[in-house]
Every structure is written in C-alpha cells, then in structure tokens.
Protein backbone atom coordinates (compact mmCIF):
# COMPACT_ATOMS: atom_id res chain seq x y z
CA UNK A 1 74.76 104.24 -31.10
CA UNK A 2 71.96 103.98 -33.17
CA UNK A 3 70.46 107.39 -35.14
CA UNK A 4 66.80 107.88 -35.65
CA UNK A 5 64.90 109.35 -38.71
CA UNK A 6 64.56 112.30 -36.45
CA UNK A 7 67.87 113.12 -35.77
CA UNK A 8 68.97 116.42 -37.15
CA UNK A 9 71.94 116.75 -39.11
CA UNK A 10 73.60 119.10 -36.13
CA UNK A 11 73.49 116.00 -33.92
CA UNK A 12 74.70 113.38 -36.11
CA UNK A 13 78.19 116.08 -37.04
CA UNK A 14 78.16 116.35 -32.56
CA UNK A 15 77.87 112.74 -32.03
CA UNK A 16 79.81 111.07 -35.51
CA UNK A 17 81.79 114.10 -36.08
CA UNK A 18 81.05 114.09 -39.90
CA UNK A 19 80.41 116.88 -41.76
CA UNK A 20 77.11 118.03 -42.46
CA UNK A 21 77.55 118.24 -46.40
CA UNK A 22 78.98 114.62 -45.88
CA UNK A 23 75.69 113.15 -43.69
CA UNK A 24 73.70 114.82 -46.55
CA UNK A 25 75.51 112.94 -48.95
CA UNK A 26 75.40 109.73 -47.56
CA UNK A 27 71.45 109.83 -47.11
CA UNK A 28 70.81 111.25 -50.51
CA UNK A 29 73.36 107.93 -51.18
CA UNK A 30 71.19 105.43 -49.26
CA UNK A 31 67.98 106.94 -50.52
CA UNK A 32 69.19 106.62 -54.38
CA UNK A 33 70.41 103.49 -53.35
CA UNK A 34 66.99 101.61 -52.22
CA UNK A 35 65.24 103.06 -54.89
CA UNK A 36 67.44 101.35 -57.54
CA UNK A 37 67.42 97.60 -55.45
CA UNK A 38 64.03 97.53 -54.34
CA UNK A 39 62.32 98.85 -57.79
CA UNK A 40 62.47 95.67 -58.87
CA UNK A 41 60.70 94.11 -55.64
CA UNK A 42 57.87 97.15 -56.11
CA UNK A 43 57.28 95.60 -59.33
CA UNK A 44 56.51 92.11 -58.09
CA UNK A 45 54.61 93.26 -55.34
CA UNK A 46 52.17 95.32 -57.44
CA UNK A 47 51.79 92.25 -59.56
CA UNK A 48 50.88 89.90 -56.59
CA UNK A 49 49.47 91.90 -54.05
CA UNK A 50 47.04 89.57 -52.57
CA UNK A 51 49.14 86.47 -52.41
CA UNK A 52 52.29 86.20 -50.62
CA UNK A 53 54.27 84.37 -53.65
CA UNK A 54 57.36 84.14 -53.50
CA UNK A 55 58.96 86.45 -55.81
CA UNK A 56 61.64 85.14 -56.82
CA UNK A 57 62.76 82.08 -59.37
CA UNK A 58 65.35 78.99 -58.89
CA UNK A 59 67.68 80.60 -60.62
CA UNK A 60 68.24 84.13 -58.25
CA UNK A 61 68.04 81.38 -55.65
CA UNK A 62 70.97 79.16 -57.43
CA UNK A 63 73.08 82.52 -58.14
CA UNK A 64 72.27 84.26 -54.43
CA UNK A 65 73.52 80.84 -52.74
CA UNK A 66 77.25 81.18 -54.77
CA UNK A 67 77.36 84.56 -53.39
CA UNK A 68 76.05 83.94 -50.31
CA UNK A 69 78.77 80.68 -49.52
CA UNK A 70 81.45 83.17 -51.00
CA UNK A 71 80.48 86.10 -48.89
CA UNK A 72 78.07 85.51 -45.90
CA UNK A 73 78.37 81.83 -44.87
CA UNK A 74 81.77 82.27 -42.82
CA UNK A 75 79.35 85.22 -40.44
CA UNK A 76 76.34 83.65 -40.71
CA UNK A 77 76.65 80.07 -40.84
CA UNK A 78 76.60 77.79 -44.27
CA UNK A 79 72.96 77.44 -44.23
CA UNK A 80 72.05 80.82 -42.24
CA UNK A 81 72.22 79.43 -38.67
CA UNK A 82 74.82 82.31 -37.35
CA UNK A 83 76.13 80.96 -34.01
CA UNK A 84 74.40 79.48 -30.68
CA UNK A 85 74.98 82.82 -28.83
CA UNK A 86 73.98 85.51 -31.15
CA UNK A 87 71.91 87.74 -28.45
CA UNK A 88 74.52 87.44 -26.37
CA UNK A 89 76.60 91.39 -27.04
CA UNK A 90 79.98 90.97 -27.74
CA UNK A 91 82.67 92.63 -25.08
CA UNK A 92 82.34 95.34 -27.35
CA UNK A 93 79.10 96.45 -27.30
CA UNK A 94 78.29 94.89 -30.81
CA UNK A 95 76.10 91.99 -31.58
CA UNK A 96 77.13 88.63 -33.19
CA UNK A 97 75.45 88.14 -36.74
CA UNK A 98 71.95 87.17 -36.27
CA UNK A 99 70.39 83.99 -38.51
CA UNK A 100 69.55 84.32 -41.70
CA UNK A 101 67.36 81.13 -41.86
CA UNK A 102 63.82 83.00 -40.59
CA UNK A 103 64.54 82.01 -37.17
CA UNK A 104 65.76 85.18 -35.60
CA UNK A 105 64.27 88.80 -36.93
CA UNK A 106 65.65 89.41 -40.69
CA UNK A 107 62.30 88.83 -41.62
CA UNK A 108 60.68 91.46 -39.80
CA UNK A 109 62.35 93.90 -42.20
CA UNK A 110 61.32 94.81 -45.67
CA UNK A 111 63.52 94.43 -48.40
CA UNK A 112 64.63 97.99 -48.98
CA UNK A 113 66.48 97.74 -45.40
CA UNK A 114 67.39 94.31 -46.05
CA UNK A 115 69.17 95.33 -49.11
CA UNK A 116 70.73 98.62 -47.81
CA UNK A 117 72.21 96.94 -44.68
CA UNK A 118 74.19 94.44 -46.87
CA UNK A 119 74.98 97.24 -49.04
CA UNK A 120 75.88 99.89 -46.46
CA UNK A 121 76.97 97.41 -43.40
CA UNK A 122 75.65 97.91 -39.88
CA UNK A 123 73.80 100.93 -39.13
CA UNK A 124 75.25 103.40 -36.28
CA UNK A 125 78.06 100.57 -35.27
CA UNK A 126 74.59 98.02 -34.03
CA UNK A 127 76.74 95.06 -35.30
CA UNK A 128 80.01 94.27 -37.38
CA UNK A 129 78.27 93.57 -40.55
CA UNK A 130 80.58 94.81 -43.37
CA UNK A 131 79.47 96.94 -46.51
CA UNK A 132 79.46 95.53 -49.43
CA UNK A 133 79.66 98.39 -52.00
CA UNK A 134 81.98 97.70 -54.93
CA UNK A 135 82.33 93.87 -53.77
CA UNK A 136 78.54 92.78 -54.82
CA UNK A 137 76.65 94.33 -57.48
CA UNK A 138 72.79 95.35 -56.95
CA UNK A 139 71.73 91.99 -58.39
CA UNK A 140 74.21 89.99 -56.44
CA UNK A 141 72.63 91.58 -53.30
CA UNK A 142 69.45 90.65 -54.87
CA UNK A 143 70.24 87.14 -55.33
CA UNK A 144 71.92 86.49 -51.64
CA UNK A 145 68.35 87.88 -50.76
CA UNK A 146 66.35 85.40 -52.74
CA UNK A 147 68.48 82.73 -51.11
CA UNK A 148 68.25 84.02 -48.06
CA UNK A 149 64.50 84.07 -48.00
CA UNK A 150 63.82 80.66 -49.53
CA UNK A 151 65.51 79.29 -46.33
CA UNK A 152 62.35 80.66 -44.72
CA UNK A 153 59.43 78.46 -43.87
CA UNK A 154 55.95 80.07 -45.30
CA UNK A 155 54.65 81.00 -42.39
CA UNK A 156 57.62 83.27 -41.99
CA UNK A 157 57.47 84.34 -45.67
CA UNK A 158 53.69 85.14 -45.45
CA UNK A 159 54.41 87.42 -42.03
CA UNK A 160 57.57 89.17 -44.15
CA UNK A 161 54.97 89.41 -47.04
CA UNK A 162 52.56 91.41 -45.17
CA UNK A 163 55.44 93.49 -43.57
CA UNK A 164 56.84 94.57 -47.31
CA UNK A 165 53.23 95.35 -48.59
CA UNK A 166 53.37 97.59 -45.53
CA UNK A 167 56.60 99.50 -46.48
CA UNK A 168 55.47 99.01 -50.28
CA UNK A 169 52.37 101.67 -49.49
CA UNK A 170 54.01 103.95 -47.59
C-alpha cells in the first residue's frame, strides 16, 4: 500500500495501525532527515544552475562504489543492472530491485527521495529495499549516490538534472 501526501494521520493509524504521535514522529524524522542529506546537493545546484554538471568528484565516486559493492551490489547487481525480471511483482505483491545504472526510473527522482529511500527503505511495503539507518552514515548514502549516478549516461543525467532543479525550487 502506498500513502499519499494527502493522507491524514487518522488513515495512516486505520490502515498501519501506528499511533498518531508515532506517524508524526516519523515525518518530522524524514523531513529533518532530507534537509540534512540534500543541503549539500542545494548547494551545488545553486552554484550550477544552468549546466547540468555533474556534482560530484572521483573521489565520492571511489568511496560510494566501496559502499555500494558492500551494501547494494548483492540487490542490485555489481554494476547496477538488478535482475532480467525486475517489473515482473514478486508472489508477494512486492517488486524486485529496480537498476541502478539509468536504465530503469531512479533517475526520475530527485535526490532528496533518492537519499531518504536508502535511508528509510521502501515506502508503504512498494518493494523490499532495507533501511539503512545506523548501517551508512549521511555521507556514505551520499557517496553510493554519486556512484550510482556516474553509471548514468548524460542524457540521463541532464533529464535527472532538470528533474532536481524542479524539486530544488519548490
């Protein structure tokens, strides 16, 4: 099940069965959260807003890919090809992880979800992603997202540009 922005803290306790004072945790949680990983992304942006650079260096690259083969790679393949069948729902409802390597939709997110979602797992049970609170650090997750992106071609990169510009302004 998937909840919307929308959805009012009554329905989340009817259909999660949590709390309210805990769902109001957990978004001030996430919200906190973003801020702190994607302030440093705002910061690039705003330096670069015309050109779709890539923001990152070689070495965020180098460090994201140790993480990444230590973390990610047995889920979503060594180089971010996840499996042949990764559309395809699994008998329980859940989906396979999608690739990493710009050939599937990771880039049609900004970074603030990007980041949350390896932080916080799968949203509302959509897949069997893991969190990864207290096992990477901020700049770990970061890092697995510089190498993650520099996997993408530049066409890819320049589309994901435009989209985080987007979500930068809003």
């Amino acid at each position: 099940m998937r909840t919307t922005r929308n959805m009012r803290t009554g329905e989340a306790v009817r259909r999660y069965g949590m709390a309210a004072k805990t769902i109001r945790l957990r978004i001030v949680v996430c919200a906190v959260t973003a801020l702190a990983v994607a302030t440093p992304l705002h910061a690039i942006a705003a330096e670069h807003p015309e050109r779709p650079e890539r923001w990152y260096g070689q070495s965020r690259v180098e460090s994201g890919e140790k993480v990444y083969a230590a973390h990610c790679a047995v889920c979503h393949g060594v180089r971010g090809e996840a499996t042949p069948d990764w559309r395809r729902r699994e008998p329980d409802g859940s989906f396979p992880p999608p690739p990493l390597n710009g050939s599937a939709h990771t880039w049609h997110h900004p970074f603030e979800v990007l980041a949350r979602q390896i932080k916080f797992g799968a949203p509302g049970g959509a897949g069997k992603m893991p969190p990864f609170q207290g096992r990477l650090t901020d700049e770990e997750i970061i890092n697995v997202l510089a190498w993650v992106q520099s996997l993408w071609p530049d066409e890819i990169y320049t589309q994901w540009w435009a989209i985080q510009q987007r979500s930068s302004q809003q």
